[in-house]
C-alpha atoms as a PDB file:
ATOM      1  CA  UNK A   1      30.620 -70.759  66.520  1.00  0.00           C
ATOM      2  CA  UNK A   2      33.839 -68.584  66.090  1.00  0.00           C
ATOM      3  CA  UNK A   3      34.162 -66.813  62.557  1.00  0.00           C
ATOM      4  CA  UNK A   4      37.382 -66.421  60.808  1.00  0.00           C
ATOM      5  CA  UNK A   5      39.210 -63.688  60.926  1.00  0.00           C
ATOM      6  CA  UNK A   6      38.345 -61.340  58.257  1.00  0.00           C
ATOM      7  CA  UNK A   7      40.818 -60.069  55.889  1.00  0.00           C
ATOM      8  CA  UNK A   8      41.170 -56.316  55.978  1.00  0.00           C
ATOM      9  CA  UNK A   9      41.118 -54.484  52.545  1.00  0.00           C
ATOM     10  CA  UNK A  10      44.435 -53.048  50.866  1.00  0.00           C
ATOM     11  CA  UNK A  11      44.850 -49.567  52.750  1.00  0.00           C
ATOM     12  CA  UNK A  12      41.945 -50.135  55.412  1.00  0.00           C
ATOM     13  CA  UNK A  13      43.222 -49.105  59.218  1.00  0.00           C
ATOM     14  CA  UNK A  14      42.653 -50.755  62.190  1.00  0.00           C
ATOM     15  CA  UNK A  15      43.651 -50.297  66.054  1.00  0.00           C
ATOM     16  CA  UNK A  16      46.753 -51.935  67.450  1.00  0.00           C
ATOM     17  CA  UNK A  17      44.077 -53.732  69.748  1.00  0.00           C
ATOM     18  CA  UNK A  18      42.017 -54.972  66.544  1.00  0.00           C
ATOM     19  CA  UNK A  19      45.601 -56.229  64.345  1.00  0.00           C
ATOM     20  CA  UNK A  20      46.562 -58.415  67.685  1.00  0.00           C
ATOM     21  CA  UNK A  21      42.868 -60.201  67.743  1.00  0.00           C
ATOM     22  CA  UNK A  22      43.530 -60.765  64.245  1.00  0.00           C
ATOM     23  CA  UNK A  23      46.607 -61.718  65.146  1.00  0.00           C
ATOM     24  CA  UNK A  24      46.022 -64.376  67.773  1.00  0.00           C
ATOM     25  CA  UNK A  25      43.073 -65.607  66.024  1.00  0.00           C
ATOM     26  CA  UNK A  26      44.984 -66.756  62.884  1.00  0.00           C
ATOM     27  CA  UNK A  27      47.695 -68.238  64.518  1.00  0.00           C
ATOM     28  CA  UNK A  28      44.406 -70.304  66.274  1.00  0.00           C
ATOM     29  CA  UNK A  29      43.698 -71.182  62.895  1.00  0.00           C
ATOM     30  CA  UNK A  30      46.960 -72.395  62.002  1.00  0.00           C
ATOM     31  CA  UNK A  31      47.642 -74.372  65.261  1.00  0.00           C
ATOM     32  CA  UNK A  32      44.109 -75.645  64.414  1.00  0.00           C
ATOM     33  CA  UNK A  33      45.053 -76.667  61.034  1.00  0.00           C
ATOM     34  CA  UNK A  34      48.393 -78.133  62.144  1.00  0.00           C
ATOM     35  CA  UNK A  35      46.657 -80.294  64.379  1.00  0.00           C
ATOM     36  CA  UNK A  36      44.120 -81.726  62.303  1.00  0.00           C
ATOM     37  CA  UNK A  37      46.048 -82.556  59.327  1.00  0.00           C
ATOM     38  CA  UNK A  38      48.251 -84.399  61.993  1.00  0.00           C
ATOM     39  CA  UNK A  39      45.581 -86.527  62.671  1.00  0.00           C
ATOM     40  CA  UNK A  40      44.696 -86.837  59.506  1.00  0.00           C
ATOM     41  CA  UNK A  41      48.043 -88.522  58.687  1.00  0.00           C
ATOM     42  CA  UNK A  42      48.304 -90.342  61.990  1.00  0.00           C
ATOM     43  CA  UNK A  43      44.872 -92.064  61.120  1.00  0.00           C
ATOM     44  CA  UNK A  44      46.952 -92.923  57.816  1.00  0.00           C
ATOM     45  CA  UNK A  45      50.525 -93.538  59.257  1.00  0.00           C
ATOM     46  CA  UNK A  46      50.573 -96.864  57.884  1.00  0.00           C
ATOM     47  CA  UNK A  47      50.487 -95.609  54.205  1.00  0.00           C
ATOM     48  CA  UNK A  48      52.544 -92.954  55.250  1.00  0.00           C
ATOM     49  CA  UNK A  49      54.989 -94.925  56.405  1.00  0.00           C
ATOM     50  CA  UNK A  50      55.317 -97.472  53.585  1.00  0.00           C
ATOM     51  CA  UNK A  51      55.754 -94.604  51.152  1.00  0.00           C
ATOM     52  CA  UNK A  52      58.739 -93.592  53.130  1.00  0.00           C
ATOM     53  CA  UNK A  53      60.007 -96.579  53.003  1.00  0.00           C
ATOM     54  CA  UNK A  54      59.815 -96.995  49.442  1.00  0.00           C
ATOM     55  CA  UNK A  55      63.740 -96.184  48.724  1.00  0.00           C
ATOM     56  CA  UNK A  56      64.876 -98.916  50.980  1.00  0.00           C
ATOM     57  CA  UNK A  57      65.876-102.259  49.375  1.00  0.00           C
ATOM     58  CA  UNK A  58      63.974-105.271  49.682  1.00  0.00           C
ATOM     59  CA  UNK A  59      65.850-106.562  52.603  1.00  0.00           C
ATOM     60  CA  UNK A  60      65.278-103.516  54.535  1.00  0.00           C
ATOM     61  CA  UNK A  61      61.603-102.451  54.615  1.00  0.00           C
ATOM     62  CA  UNK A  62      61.163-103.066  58.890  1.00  0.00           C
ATOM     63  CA  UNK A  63      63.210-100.395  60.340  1.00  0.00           C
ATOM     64  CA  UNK A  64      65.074-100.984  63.638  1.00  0.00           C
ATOM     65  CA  UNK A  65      63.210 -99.795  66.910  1.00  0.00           C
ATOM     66  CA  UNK A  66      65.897 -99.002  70.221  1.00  0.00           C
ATOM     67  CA  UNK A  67      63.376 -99.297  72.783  1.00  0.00           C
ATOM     68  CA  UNK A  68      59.711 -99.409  74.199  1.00  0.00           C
ATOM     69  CA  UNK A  69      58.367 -96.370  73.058  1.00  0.00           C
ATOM     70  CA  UNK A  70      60.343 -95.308  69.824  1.00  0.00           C
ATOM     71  CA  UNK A  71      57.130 -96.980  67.256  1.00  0.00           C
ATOM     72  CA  UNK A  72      55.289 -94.503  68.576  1.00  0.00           C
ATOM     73  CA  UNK A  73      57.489 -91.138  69.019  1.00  0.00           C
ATOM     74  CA  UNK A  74      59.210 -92.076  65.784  1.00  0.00           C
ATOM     75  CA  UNK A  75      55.651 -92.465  64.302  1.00  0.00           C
ATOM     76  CA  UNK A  76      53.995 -89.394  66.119  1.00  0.00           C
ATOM     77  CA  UNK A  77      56.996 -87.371  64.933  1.00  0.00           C
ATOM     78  CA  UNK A  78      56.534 -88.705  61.246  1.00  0.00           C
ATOM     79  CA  UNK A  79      53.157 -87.877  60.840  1.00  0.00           C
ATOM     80  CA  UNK A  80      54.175 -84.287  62.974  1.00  0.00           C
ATOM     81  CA  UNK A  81      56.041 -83.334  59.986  1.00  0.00           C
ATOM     82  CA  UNK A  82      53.653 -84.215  57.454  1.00  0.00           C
ATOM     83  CA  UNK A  83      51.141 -82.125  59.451  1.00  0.00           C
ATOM     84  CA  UNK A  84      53.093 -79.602  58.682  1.00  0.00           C
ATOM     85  CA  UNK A  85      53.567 -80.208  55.004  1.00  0.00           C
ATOM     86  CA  UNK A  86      49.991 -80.869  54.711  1.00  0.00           C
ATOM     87  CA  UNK A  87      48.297 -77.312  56.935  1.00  0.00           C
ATOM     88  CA  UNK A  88      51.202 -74.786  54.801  1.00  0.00           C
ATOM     89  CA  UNK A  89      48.724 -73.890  52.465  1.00  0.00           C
ATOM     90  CA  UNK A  90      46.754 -72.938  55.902  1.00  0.00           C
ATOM     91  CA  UNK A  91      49.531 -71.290  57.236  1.00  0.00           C
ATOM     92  CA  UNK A  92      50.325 -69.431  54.146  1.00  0.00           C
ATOM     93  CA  UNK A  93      47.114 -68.197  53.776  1.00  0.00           C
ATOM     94  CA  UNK A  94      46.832 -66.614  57.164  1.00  0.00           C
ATOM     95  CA  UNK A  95      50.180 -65.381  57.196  1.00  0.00           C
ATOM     96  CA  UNK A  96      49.259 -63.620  53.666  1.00  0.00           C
ATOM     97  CA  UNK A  97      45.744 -62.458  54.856  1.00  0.00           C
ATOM     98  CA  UNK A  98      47.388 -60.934  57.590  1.00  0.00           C
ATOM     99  CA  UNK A  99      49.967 -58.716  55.667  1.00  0.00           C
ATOM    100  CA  UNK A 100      48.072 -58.353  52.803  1.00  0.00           C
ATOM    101  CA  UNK A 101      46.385 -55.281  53.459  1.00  0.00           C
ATOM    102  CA  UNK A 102      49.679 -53.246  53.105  1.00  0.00           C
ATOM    103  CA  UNK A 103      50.532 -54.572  50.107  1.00  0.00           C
ATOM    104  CA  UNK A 104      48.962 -52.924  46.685  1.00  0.00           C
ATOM    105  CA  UNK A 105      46.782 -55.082  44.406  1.00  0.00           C
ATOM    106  CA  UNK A 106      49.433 -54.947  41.651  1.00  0.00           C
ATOM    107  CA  UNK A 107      52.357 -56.318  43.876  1.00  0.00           C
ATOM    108  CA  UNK A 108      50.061 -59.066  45.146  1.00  0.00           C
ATOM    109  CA  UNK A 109      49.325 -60.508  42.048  1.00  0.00           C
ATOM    110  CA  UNK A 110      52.796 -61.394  41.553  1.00  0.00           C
ATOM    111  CA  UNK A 111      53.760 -62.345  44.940  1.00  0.00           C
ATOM    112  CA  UNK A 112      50.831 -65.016  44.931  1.00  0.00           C
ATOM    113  CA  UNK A 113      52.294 -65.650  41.593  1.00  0.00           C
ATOM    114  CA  UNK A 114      56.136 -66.061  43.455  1.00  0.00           C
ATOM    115  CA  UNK A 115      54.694 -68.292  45.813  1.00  0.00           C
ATOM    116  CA  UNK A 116      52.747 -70.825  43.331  1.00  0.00           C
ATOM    117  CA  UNK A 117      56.502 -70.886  40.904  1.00  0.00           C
ATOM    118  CA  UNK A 118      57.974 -71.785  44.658  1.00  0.00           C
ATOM    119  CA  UNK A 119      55.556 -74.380  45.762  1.00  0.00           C
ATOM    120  CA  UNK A 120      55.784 -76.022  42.033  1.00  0.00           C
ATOM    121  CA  UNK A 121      59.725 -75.701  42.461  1.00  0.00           C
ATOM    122  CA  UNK A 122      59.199 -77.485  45.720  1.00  0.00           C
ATOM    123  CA  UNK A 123      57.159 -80.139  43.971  1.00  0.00           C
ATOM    124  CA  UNK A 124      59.527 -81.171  41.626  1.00  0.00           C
ATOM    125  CA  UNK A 125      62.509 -81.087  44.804  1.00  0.00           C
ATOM    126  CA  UNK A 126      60.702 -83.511  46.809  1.00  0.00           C
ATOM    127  CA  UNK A 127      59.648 -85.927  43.402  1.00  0.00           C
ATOM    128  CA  UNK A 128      63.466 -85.392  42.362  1.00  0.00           C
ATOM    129  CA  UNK A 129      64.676 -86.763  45.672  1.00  0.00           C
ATOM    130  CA  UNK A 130      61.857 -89.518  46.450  1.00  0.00           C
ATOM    131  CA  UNK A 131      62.853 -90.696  43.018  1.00  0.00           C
ATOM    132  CA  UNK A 132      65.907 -90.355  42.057  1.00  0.00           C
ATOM    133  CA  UNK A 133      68.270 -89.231  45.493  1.00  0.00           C
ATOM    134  CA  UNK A 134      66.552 -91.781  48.037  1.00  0.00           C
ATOM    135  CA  UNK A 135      66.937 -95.022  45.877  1.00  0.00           C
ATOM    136  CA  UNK A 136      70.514 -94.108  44.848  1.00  0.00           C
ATOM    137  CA  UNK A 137      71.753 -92.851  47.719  1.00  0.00           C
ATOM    138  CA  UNK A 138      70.106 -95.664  50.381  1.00  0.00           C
ATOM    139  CA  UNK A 139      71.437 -98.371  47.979  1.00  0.00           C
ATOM    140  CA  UNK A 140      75.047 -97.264  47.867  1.00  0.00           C
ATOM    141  CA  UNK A 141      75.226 -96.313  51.736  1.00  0.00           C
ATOM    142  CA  UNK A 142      73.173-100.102  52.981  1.00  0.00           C
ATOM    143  CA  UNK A 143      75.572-102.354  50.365  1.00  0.00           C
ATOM    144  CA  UNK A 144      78.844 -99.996  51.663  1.00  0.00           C
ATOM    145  CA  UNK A 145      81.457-102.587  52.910  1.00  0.00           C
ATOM    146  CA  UNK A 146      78.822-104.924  53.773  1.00  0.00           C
ATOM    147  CA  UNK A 147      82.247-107.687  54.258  1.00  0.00           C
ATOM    148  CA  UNK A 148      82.322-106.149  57.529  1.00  0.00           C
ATOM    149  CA  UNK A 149      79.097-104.537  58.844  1.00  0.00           C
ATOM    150  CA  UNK A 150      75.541-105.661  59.078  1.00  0.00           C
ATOM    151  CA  UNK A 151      73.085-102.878  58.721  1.00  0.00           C
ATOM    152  CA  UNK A 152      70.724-102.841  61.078  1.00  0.00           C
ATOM    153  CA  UNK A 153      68.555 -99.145  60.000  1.00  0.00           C
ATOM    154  CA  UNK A 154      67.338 -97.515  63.122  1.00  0.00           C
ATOM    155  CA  UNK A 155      63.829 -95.949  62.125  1.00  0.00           C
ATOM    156  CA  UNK A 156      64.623 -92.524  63.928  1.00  0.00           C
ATOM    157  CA  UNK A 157      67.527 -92.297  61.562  1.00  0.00           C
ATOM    158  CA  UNK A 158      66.438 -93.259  58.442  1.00  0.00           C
ATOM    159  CA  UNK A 159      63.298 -90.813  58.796  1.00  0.00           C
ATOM    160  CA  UNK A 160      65.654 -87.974  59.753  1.00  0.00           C
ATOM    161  CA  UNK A 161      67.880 -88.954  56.736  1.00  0.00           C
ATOM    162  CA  UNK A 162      64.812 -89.001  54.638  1.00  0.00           C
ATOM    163  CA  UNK A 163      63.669 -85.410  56.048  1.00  0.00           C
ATOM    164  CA  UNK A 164      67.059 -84.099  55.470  1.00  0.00           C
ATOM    165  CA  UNK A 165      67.295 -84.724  52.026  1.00  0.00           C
ATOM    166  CA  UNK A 166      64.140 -84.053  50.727  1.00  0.00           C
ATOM    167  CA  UNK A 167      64.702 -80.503  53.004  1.00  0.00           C
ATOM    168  CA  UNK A 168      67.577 -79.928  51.174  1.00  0.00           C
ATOM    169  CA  UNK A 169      66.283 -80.750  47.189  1.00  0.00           C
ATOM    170  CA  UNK A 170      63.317 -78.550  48.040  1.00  0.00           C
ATOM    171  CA  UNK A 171      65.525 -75.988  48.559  1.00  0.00           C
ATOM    172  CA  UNK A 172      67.770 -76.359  45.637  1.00  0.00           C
ATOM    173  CA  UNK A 173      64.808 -76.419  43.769  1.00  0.00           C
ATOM    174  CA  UNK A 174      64.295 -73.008  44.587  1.00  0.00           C
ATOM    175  CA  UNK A 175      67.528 -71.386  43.159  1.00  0.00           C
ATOM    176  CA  UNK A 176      65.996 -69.902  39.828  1.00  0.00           C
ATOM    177  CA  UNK A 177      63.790 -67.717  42.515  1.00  0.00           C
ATOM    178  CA  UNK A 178      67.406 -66.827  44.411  1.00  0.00           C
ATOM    179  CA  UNK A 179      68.204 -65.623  41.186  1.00  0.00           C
ATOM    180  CA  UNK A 180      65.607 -63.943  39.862  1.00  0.00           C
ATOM    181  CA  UNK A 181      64.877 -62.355  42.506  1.00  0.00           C
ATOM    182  CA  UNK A 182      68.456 -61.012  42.942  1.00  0.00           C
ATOM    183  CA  UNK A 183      68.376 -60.024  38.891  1.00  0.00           C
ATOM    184  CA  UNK A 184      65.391 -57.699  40.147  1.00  0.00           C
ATOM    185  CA  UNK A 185      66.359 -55.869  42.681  1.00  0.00           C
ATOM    186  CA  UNK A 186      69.835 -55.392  40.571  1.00  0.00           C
ATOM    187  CA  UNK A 187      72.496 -57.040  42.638  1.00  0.00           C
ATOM    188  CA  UNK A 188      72.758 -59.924  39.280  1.00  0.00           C
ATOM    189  CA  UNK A 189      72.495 -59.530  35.962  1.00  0.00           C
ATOM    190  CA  UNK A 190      72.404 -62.017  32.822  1.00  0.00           C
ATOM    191  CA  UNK A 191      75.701 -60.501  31.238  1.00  0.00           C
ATOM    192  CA  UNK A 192      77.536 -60.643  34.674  1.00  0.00           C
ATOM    193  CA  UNK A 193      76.022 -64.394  35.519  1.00  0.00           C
ATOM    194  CA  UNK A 194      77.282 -65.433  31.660  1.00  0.00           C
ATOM    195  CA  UNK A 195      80.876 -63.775  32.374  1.00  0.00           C
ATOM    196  CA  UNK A 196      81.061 -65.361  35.690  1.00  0.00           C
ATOM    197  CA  UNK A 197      79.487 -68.922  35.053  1.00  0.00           C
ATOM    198  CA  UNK A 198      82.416 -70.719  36.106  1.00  0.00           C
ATOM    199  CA  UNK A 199      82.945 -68.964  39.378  1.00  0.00           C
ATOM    200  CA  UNK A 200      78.986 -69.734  39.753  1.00  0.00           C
ATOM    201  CA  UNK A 201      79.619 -73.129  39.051  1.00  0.00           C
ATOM    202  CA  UNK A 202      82.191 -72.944  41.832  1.00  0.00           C
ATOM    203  CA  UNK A 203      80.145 -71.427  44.607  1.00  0.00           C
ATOM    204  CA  UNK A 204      76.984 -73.776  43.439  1.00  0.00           C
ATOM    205  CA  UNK A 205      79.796 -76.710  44.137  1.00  0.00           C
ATOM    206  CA  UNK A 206      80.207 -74.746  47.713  1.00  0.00           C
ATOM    207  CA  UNK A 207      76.755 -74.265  48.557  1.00  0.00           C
ATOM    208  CA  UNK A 208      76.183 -77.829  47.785  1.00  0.00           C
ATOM    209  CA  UNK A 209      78.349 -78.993  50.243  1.00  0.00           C
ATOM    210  CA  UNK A 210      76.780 -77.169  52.907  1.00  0.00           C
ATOM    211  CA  UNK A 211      73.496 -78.704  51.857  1.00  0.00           C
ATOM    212  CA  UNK A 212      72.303 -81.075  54.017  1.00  0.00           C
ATOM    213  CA  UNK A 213      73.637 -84.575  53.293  1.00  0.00           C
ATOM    214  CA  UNK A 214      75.044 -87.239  54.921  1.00  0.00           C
ATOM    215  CA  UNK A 215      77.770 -88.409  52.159  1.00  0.00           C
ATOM    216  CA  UNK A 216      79.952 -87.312  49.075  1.00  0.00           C
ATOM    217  CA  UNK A 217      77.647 -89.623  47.118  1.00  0.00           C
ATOM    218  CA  UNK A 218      74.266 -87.859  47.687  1.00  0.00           C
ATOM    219  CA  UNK A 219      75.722 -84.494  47.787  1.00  0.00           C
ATOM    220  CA  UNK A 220      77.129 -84.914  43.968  1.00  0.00           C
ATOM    221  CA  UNK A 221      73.340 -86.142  43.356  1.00  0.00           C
ATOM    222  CA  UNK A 222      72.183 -82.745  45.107  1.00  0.00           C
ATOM    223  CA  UNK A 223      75.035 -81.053  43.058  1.00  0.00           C
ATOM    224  CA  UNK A 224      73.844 -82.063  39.540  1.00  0.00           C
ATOM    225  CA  UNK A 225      70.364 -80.414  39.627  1.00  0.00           C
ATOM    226  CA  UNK A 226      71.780 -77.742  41.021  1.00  0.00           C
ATOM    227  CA  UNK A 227      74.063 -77.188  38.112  1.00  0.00           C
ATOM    228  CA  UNK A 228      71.183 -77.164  35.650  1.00  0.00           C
ATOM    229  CA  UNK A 229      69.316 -75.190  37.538  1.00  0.00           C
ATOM    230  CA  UNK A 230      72.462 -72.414  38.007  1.00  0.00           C
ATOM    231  CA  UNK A 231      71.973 -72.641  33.714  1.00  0.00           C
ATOM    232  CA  UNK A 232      68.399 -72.265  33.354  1.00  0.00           C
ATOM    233  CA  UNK A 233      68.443 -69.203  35.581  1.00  0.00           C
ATOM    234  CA  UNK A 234      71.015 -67.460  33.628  1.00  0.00           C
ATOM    235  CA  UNK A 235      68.639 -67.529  30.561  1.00  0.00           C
ATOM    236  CA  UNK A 236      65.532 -66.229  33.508  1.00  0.00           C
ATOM    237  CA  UNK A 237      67.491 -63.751  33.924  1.00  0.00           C
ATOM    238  CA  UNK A 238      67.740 -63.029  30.200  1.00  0.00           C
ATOM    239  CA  UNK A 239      63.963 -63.292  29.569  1.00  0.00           C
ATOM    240  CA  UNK A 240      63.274 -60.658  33.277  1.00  0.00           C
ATOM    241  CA  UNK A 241      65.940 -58.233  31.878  1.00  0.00           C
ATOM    242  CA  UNK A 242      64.122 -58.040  28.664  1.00  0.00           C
ATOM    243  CA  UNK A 243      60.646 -57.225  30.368  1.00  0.00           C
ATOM    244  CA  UNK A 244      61.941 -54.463  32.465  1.00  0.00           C
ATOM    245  CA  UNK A 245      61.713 -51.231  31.048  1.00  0.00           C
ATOM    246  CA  UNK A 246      64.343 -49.484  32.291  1.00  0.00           C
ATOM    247  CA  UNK A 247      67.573 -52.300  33.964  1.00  0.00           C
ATOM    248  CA  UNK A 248      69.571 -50.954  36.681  1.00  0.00           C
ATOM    249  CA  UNK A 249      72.930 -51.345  36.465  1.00  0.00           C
ATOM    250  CA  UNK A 250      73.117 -54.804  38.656  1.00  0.00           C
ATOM    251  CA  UNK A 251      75.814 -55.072  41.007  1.00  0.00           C
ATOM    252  CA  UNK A 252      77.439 -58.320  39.345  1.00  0.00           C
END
């Protein structure tokens, strides 16, 4: 049975020949993992499936299906994605393992430590549009001049739309790191973000628009965390500046 690829210690050398068979044997790993956990959530596609379907309304829940074979692609391509979702600690791992050894033991404490605060801010992007987006925005866009159309929802689309959105609240979600990490390397700073919140404001409002999102109505639900977010990483910012010893003059 094939070991894993060991993880070379911070500063330890190895051949160009040596990195690439670590190389292809993690991404082995990770095609492994991929695989598997899509199994795993084909075996449980029916759950899967229901949960996605949660935000619809009651006169909704079966989804349309344009020809023979779209159950089972639309299905297969479902549980593809939460393969994905499911093997990224995998991934992330062997990605880390594998560039790990030129980083020092200091720095990687608080890059593991960037990557839980993402992951957490991803959490809360996906809960924030399962629960509060999805409903709101499927229940305005279905009842939408219903005097003259019948909605008929295609399952291909309504899984993209789902996908889509929760794509684009994970990454709002992950604006205090933008921040922060621009504060850091000096191209922000609190006082500048404080002097310039409206302008923020505005280019938050521009950025949202760009987000993916199929209507005015769900962007302005995208927009509204994002505003609140914008404010809470002005006062990061604040609380980074004051554990640096010696701030750079930022930028902005």
């Amino acid at each position: 049975m094939r070991r894993l690829p060991r993880r070379l210690g911070y500063g330890e050398e190895a051949t160009l020949v040596e990195h690439l068979e670590e190389l292809r044997s993690r991404i082995f790993v990770i095609l492994g993992a991929l695989a598997l956990a899509t199994i795993v959530a084909f075996v449980f596609h029916n759950r899967l499936l229901d949960w996605l379907n949660g935000p619809l309304p009651s006169g909704h829940k079966k989804l349309a299906a344009l020809g023979v074979a779209e159950p089972f692609t639309v299905t297969l391509t479902v549980c593809v994605y939460a393969g994905l979702v499911l093997s990224l600690p995998v991934t992330l791992w062997q990605l880390w393992a594998f560039f790990a050894p030129a980083v020092a033991p200091n720095v990687e404490r608080k890059v593991l430590a960037l990557v839980a605060a993402a992951t957490g801010l991803g959490a809360c992007g996906v809960a924030f549009a399962y629960g509060i987006v999805l409903p709101r925005a499927v229940h305005w866009l279905t009842n939408f001049d219903s005097r003259h159309f019948v909605h008929l929802i295609q399952a291909k689309s309504y899984y993209s739309f789902v996908v889509t959105i929760m794509l684009g609240m994970t990454l709002v979600f992950e604006l205090p790191l933008v921040v922060l990490g621009l504060v850091t390397l000096g191209v922000l700073s609190s006082a500048g973000l404080r002097r310039n919140r409206r302008i923020g404001y505005f280019i938050v409002a521009v950025v949202a628009l760009g987000l993916p999102g199929p209507d005015l109505y769900t962007t302005l639900l995208e927009l509204l965390p994002m505003w609140a977010l914008f404010e809470g990483s002005i006062w990061l910012a604040v609380l980074v500046e004051r554990r640096q010893p010696a701030p750079r003059e930022a930028l902005l």
